[in-house]
N, C-alpha and C. Protein backbone atom coordinates (compact mmCIF):
# COMPACT_ATOMS: atom_id res chain seq x y z
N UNK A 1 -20.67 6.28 28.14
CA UNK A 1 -21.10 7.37 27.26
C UNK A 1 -22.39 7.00 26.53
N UNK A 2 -23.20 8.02 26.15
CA UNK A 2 -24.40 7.61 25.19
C UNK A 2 -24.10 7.29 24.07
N UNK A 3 -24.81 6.95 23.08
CA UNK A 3 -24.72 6.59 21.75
C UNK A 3 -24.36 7.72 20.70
N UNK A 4 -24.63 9.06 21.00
CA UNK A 4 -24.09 9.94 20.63
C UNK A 4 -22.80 10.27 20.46
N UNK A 5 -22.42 10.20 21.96
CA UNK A 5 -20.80 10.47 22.23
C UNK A 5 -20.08 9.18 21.67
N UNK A 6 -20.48 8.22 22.03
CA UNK A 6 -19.62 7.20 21.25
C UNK A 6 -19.49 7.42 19.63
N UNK A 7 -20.43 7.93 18.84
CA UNK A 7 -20.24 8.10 17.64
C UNK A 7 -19.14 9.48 17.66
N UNK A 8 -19.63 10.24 18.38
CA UNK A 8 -17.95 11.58 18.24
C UNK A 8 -16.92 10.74 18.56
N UNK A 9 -16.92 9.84 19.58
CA UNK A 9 -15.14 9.65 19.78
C UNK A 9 -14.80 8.44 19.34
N UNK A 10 -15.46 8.14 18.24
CA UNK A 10 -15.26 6.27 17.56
C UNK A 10 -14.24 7.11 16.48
N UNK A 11 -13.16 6.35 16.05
CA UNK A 11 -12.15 6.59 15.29
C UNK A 11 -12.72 5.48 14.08
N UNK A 12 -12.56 6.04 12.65
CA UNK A 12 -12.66 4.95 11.65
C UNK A 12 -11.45 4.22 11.00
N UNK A 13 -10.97 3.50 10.64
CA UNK A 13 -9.90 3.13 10.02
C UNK A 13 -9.88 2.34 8.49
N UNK A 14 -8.69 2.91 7.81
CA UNK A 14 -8.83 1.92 6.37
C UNK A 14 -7.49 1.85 6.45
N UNK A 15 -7.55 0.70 5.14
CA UNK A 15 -6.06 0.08 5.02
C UNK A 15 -5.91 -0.23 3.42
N UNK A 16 -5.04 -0.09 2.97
CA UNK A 16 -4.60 -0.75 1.93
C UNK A 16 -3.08 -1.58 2.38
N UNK A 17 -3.41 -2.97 1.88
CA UNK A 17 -2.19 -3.98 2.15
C UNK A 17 -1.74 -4.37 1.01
N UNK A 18 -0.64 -4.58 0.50
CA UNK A 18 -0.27 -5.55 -0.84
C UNK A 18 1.29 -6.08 -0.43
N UNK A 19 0.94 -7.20 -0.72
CA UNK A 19 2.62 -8.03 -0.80
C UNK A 19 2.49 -9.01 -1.75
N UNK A 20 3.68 -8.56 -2.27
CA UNK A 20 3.89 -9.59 -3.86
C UNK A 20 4.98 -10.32 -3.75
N UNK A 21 4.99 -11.59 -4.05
CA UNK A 21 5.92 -12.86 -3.79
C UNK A 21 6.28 -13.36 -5.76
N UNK A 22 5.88 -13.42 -6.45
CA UNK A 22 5.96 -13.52 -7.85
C UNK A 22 5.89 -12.75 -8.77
N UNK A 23 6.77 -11.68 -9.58
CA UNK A 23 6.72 -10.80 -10.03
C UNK A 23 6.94 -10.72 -11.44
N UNK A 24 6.58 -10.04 -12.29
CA UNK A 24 6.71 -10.84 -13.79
C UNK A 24 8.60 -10.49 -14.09
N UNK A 25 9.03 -9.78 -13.71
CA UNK A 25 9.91 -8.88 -14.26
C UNK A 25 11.36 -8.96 -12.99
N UNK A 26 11.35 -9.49 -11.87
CA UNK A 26 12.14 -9.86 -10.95
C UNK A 26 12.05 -11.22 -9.93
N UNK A 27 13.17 -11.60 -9.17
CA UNK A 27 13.28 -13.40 -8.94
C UNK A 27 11.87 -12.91 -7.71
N UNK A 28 11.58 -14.34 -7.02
CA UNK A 28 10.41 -14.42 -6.61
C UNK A 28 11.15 -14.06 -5.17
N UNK A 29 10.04 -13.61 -4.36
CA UNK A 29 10.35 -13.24 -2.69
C UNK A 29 9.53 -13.74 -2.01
N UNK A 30 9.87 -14.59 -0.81
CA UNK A 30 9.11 -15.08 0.31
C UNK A 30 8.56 -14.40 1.23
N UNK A 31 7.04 -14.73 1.56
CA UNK A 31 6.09 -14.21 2.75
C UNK A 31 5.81 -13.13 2.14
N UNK A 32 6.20 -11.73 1.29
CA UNK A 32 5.25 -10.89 0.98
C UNK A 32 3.75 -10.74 1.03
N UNK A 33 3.61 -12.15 0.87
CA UNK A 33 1.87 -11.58 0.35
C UNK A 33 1.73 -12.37 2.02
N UNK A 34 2.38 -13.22 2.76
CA UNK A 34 1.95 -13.47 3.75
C UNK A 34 2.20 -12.17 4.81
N UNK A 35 3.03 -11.33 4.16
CA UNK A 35 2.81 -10.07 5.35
C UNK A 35 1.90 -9.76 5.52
N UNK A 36 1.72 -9.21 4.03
CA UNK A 36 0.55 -8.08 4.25
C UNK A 36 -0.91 -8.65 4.73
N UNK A 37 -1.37 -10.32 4.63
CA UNK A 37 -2.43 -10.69 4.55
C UNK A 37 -1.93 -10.63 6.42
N UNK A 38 -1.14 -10.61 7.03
CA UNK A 38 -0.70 -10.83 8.82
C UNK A 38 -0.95 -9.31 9.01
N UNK A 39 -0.55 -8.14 8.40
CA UNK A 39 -0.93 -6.87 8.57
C UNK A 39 -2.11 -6.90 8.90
N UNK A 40 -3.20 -7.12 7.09
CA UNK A 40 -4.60 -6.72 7.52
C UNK A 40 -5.72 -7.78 8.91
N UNK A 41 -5.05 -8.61 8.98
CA UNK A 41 -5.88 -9.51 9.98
C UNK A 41 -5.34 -8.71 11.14
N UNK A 42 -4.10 -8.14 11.73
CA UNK A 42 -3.69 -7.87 13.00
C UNK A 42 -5.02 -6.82 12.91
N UNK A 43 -4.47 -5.69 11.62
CA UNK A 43 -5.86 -4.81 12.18
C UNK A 43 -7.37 -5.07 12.71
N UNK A 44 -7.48 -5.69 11.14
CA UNK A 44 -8.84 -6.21 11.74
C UNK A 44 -9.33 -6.75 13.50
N UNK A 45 -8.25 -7.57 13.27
CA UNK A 45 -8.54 -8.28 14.89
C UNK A 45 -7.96 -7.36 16.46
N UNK A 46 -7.21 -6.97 16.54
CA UNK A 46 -6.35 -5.86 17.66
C UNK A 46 -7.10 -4.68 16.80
N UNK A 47 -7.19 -3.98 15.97
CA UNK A 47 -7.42 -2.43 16.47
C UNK A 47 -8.99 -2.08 15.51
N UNK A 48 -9.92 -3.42 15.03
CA UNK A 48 -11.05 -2.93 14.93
C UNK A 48 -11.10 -2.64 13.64
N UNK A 49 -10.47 -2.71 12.64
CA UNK A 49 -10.40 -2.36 11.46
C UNK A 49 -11.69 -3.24 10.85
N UNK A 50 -12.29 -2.62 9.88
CA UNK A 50 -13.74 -3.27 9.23
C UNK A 50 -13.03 -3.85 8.00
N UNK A 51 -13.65 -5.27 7.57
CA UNK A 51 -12.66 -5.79 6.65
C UNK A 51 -13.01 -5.10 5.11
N UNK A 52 -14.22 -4.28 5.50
CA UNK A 52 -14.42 -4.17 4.33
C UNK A 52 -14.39 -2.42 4.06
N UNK A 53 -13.52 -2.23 4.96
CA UNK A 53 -12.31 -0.51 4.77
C UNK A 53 -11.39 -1.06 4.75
N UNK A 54 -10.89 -2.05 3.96
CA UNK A 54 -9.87 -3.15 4.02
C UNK A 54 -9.07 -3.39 2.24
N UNK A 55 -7.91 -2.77 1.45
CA UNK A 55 -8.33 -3.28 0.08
C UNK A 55 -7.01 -4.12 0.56
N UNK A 56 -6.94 -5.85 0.39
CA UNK A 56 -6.16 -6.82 0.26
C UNK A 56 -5.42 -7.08 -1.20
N UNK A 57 -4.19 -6.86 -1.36
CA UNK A 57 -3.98 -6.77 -2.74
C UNK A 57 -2.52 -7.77 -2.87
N UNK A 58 -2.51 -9.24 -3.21
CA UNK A 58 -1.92 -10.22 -3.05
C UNK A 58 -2.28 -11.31 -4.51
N UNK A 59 -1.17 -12.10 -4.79
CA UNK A 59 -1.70 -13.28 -5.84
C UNK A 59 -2.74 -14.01 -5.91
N UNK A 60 -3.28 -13.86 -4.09
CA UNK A 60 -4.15 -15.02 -3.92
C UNK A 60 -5.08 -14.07 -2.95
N UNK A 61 -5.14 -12.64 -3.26
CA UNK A 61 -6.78 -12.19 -2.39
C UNK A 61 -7.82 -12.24 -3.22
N UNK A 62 -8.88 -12.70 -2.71
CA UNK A 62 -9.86 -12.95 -3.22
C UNK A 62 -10.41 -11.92 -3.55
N UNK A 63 -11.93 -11.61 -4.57
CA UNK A 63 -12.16 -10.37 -5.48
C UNK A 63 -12.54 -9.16 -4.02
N UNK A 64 -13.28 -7.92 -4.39
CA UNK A 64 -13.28 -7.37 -2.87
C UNK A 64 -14.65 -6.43 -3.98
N UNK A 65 -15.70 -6.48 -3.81
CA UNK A 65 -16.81 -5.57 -4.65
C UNK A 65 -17.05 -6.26 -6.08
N UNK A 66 -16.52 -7.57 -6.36
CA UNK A 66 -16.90 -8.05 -7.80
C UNK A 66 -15.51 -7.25 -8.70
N UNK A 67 -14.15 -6.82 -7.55
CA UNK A 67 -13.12 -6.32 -8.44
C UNK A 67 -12.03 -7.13 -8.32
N UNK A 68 -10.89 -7.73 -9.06
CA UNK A 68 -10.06 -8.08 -8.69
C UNK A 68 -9.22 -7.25 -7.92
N UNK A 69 -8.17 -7.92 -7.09
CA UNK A 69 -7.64 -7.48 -6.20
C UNK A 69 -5.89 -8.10 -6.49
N UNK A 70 -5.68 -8.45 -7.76
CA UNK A 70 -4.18 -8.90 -8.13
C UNK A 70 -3.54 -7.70 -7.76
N UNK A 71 -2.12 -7.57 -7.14
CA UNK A 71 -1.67 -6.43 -7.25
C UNK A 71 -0.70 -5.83 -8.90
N UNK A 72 -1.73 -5.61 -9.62
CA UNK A 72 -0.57 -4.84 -10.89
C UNK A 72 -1.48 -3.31 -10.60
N UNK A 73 -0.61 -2.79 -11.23
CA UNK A 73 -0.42 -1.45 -11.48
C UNK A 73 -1.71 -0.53 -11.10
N UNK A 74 -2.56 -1.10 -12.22
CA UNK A 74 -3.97 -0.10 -12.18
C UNK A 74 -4.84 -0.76 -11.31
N UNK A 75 -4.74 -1.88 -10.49
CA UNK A 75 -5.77 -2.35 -9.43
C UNK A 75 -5.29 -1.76 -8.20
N UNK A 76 -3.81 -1.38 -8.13
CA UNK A 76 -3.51 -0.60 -7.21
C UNK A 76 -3.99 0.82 -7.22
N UNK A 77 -3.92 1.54 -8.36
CA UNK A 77 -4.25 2.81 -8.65
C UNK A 77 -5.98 2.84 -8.37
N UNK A 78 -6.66 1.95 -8.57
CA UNK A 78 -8.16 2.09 -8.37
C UNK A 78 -8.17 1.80 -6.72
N UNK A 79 -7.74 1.22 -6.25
CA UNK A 79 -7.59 0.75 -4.70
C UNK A 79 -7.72 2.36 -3.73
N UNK A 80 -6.19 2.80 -4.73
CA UNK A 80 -6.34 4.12 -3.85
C UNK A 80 -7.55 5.00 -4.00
N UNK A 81 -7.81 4.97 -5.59
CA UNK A 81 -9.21 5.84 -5.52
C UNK A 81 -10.08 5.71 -5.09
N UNK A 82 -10.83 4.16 -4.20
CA UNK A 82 -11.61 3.93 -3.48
C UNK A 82 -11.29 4.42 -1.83
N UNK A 83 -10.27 4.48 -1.69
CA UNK A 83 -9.57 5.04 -0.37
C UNK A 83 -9.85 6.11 -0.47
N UNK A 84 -9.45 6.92 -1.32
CA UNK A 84 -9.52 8.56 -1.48
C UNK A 84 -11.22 9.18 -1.08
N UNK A 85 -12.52 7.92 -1.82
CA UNK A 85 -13.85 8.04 -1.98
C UNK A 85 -14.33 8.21 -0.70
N UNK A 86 -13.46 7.72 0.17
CA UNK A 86 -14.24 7.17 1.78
C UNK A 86 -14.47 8.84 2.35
N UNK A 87 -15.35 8.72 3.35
CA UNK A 87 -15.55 10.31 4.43
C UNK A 87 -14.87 9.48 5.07
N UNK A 88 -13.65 10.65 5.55
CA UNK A 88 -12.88 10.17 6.51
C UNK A 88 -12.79 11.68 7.65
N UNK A 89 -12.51 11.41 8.84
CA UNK A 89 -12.29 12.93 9.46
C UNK A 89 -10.74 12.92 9.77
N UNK A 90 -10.36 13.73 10.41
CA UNK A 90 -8.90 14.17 10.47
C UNK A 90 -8.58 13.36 12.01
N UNK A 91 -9.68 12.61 12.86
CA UNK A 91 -9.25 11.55 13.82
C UNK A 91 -9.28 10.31 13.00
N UNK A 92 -9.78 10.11 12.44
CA UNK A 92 -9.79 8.33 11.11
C UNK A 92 -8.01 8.34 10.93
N UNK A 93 -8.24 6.48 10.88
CA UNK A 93 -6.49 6.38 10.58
C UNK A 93 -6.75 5.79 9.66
N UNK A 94 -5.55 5.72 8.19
CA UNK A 94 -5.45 5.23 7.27
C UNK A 94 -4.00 4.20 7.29
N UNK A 95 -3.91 3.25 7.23
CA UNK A 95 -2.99 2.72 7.13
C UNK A 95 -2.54 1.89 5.31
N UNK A 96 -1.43 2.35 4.96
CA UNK A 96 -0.66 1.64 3.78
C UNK A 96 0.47 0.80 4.45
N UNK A 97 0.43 -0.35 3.51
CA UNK A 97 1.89 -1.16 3.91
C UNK A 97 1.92 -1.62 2.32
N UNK A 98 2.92 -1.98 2.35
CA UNK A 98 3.84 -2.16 0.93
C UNK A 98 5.28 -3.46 1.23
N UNK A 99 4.57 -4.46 0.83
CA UNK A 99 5.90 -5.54 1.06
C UNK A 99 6.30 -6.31 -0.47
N UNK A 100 7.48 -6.03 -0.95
CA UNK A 100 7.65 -6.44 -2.42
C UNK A 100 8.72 -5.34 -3.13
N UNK A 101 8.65 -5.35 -4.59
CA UNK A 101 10.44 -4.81 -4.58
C UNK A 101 10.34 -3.49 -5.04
N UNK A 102 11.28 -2.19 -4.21
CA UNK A 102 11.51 -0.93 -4.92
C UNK A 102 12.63 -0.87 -5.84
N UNK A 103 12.28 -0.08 -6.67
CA UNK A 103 13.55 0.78 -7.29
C UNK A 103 13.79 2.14 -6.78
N UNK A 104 15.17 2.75 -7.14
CA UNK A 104 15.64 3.85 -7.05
C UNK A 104 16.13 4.10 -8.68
N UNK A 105 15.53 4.75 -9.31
CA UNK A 105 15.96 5.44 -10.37
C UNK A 105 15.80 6.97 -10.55
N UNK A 106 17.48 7.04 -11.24
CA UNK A 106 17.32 8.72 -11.28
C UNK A 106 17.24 9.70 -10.00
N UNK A 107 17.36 8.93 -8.96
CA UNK A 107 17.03 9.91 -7.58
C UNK A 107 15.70 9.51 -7.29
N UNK A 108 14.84 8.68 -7.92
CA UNK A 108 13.15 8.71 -7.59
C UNK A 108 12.95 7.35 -6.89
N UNK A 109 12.65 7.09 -5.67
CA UNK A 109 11.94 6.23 -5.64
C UNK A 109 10.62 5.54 -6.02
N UNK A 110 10.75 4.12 -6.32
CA UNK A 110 9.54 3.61 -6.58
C UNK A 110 9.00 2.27 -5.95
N UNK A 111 7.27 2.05 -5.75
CA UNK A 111 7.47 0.67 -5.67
C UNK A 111 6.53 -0.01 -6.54
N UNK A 112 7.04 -1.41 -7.13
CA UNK A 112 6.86 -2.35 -8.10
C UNK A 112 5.79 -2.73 -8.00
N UNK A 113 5.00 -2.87 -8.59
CA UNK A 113 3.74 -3.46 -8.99
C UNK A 113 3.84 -4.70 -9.18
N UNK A 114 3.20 -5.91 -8.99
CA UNK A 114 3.41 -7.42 -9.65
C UNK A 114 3.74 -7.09 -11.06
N UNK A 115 3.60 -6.17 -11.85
CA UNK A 115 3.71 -6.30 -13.69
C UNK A 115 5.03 -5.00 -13.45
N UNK A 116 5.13 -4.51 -12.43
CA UNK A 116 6.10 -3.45 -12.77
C UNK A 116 7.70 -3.47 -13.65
N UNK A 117 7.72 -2.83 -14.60
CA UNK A 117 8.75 -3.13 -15.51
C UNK A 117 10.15 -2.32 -15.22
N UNK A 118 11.35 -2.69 -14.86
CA UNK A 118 12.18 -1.47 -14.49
C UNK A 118 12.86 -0.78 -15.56
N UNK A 119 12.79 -1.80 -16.83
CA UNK A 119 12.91 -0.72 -17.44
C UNK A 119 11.74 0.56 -18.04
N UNK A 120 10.60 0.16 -18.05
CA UNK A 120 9.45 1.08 -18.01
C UNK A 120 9.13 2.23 -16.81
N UNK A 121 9.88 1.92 -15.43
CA UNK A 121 8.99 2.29 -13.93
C UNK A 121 8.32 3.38 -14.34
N UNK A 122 8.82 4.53 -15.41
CA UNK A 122 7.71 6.03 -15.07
C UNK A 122 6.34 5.25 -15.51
N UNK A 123 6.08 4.68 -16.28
CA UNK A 123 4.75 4.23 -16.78
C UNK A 123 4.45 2.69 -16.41
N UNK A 124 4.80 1.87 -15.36
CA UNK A 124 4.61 0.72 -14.78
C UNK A 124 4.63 1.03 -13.37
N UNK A 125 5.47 1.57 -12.54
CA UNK A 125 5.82 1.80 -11.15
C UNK A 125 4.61 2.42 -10.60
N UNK A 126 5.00 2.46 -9.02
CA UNK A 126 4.41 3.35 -8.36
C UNK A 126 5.16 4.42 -7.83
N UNK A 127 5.45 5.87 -7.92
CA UNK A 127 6.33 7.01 -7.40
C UNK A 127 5.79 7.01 -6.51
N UNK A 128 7.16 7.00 -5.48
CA UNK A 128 6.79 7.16 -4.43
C UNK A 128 6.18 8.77 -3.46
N UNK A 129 6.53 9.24 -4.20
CA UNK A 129 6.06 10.70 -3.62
C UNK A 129 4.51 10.98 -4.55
N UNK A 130 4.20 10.44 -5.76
CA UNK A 130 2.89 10.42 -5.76
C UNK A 130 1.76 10.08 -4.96
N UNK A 131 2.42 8.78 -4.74
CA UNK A 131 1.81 7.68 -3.48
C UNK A 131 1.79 8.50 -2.01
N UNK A 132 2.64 9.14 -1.58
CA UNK A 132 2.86 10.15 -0.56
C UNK A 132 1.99 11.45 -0.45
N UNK A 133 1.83 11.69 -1.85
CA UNK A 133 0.70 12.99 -2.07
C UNK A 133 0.00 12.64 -2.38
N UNK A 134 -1.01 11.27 -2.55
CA UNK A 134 -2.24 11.17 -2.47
C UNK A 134 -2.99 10.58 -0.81
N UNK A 135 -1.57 9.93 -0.27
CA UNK A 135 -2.05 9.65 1.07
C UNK A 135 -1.93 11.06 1.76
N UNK A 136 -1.17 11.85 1.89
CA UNK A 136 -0.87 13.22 2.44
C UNK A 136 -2.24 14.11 2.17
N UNK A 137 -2.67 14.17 1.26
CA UNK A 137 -4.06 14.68 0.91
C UNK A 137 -5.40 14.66 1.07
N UNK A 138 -5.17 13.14 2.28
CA UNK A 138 -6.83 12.42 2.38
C UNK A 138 -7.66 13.73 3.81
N UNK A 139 -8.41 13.17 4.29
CA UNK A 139 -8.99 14.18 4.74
C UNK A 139 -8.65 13.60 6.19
N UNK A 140 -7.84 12.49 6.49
CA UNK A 140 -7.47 12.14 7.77
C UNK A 140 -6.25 13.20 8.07
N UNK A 141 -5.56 13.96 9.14
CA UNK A 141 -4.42 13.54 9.85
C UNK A 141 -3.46 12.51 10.02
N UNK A 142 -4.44 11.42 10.09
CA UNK A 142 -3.41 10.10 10.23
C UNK A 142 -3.22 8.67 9.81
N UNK A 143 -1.96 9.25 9.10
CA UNK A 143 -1.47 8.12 7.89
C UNK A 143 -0.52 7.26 8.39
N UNK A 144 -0.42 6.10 8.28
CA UNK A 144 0.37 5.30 8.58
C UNK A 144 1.17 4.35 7.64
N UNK A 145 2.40 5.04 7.06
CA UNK A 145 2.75 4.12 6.17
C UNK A 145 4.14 3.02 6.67
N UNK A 146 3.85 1.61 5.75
CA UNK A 146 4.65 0.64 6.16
C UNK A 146 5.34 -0.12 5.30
N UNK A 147 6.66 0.23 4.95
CA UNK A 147 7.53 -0.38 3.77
C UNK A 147 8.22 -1.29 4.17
N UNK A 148 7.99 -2.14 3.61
CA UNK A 148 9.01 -3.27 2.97
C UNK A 148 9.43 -3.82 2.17
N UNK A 149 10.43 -3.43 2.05
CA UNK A 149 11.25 -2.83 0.21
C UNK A 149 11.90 -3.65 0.52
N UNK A 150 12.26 -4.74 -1.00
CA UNK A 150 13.16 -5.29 -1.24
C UNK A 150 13.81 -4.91 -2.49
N UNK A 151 15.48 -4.65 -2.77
CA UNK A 151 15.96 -4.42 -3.40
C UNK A 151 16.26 -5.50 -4.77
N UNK A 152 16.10 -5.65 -5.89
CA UNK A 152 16.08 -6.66 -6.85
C UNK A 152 17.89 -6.53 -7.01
N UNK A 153 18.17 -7.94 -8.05
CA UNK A 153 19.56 -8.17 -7.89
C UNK A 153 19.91 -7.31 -9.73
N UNK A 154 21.14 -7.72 -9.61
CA UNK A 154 21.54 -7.97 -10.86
C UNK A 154 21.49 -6.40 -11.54
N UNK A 155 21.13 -5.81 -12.67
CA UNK A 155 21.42 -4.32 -12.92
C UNK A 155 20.65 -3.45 -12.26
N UNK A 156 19.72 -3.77 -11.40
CA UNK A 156 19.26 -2.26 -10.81
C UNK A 156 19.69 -2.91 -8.71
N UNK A 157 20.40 -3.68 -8.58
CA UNK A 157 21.12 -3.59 -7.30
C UNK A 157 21.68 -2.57 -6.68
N UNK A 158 21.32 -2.21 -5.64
CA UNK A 158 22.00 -1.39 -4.95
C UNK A 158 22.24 0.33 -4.99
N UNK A 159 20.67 0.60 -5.37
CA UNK A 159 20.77 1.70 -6.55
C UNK A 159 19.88 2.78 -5.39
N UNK A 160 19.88 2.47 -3.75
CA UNK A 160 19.72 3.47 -3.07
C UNK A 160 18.34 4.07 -2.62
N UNK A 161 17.56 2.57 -2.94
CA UNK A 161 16.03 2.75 -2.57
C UNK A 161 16.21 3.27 -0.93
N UNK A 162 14.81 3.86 -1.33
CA UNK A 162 14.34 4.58 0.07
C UNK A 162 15.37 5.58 0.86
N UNK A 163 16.37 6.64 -0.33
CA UNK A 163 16.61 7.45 0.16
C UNK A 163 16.00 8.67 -0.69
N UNK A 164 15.00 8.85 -1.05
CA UNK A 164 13.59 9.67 -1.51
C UNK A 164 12.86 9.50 -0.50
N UNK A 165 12.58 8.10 -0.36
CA UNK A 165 11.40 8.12 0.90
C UNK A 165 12.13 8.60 2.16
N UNK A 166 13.03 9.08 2.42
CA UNK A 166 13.55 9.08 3.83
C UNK A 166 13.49 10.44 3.76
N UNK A 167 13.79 11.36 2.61
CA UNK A 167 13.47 12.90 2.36
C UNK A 167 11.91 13.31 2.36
N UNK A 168 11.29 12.17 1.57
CA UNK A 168 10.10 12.63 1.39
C UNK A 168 8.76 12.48 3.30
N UNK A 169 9.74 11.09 3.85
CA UNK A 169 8.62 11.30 5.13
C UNK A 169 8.88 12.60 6.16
């Protein structure tokens, strides 16, 4: 094909990754942040992903624009708004993954931020159907989301995560 046509049928891709292994507010979890950092490299490397349509959000990713990239609350929330900023077309894929701990409160799913507080989640968490309607909204078709929810012990055990998300996909 010419250089033309290759630019119509080149697909773009972004990602947001975060896995949290140390959390202020629940016991610690193994490989999280090594998922997600095995996520964004698969992309990068197998399907072409640019590292820098890439937001890495882990204890130990390094800054990404002169921003930190810790995963709490509002570095996640700016993450997405840089996602949201991109021209994307309705062939562009967006990929989210999420490895680290949900709650289910009240019927709502959520997922935890490194600072996320359960007894705070409306004003610490991430809702999950917010998170759903801002990826649902981008200007791609195609979203790819990837959970890995771990349930915390002790009073919020067993409290039915990811049956919101199972209504809401």
């Amino acid at each position: 094909p010419s250089p033309s046509e290759w630019v119509a049928i080149m697909v773009n891709h972004a990602c947001i990754a975060i896995g949290i292994d140390r959390y202020e507010f629940f016991q610690p979890l193994q490989y999280a942040q090594e998922d997600a950092q095995a996520f964004q490299e698969f992309l990068t490397s197998s399907v072409g992903l640019d590292p820098q349509q890439c937001w890495l959000l882990t204890e130990r990713s390094p800054a990404k624009d002169e921003q930190s990239m810790y995963p709490i609350r509002s570095q996640i929330e700016r993450s997405l708004n840089e996602l949201s900023q991109l021209t994307l077309t309705a062939k562009d894929v967006v990929w989210f993954f999420f490895s680290g701990y949900g709650l289910n409160l009240d019927g709502k799913d959520y997922l935890m931020p490194i600072d996320g507080n359960p007894s705070h989640a409306d004003t610490t968490a991430i809702p999950i159907q917010a998170l759903l309607d801002r990826l649902t909204h981008l200007a791609t078709q195609q979203v790819r989301v990837f959970l890995d929810i771990s349930r915390p012990t002790g009073m919020y055990a067993g409290m039915g995560i990811g049956s919101e998300t199972i209504q809401l996909a």
